[in-house]
Protein backbone atom coordinates (compact mmCIF):
# COMPACT_ATOMS: atom_id res chain seq x y z
CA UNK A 1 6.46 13.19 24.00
CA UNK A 2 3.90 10.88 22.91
CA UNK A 3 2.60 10.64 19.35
CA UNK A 4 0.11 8.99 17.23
CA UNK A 5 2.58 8.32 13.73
CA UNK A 6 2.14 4.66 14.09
CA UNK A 7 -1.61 4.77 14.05
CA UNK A 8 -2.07 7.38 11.51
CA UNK A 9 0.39 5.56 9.04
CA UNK A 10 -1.54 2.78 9.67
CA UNK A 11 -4.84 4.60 8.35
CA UNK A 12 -3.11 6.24 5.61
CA UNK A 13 -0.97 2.89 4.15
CA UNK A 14 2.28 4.24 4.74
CA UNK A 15 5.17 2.06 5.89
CA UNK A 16 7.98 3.44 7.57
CA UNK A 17 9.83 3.89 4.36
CA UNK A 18 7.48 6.03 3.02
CA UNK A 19 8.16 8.44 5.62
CA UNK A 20 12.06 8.10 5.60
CA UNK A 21 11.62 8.43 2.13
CA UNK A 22 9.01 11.74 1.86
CA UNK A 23 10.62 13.71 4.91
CA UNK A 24 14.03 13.04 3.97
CA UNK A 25 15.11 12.25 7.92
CA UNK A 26 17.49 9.24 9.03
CA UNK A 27 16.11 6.21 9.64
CA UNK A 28 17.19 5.96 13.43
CA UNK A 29 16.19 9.50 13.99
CA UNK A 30 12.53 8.62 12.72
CA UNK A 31 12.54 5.35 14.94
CA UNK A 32 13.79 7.10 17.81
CA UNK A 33 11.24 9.61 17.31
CA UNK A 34 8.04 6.89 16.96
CA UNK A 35 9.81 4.97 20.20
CA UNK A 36 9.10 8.25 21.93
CA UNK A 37 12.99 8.44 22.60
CA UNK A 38 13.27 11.96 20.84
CA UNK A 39 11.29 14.77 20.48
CA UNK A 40 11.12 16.64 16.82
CA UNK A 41 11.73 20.21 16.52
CA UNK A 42 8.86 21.86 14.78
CA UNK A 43 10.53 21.57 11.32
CA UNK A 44 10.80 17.69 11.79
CA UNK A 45 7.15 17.44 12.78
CA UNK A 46 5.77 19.46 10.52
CA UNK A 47 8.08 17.00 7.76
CA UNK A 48 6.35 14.34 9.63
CA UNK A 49 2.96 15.74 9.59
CA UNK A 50 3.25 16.77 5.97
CA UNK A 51 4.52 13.66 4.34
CA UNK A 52 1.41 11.84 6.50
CA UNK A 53 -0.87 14.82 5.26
CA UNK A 54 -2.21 15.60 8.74
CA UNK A 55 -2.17 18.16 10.74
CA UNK A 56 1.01 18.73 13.43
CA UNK A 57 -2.23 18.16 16.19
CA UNK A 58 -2.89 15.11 14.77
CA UNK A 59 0.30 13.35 15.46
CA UNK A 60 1.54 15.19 18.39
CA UNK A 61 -1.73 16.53 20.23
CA UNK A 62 -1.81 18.06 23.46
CA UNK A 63 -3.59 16.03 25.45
CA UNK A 64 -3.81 12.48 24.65
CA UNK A 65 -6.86 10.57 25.72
């Protein structure tokens, strides 16, 4: 599944830390999951989406363009 993380951190500041840090996941899991390698269930996501305040559509929309 493809995701936008890496450009919304970018617009919000936030290093990859940051998110280890505010969603509490493992740092391969989290680099797995921005390679596109894994997909999050909808807890992780919503970790994801939370600690980048964003919406879950934001990161992981539907239909990418």
């Amino acid at each position: 599944m493809k995701n936008k993380i890496r450009s919304v951190m970018e617009g919000n500041n936030k290093k990859i830390s940051d998110l280890i840090r505010e969603t509490g996941l493992s740092k391969s899991y989290i680099y797995s999951v921005l390679a596109n390698n894994s997909v999050p269930s909808l807890v992780n996501a919503r970790k994801i989406a939370y600690a980048l305040n964003v919406d879950i559509e934001d990161i992981f929309p539907s239909n990418l363009d």
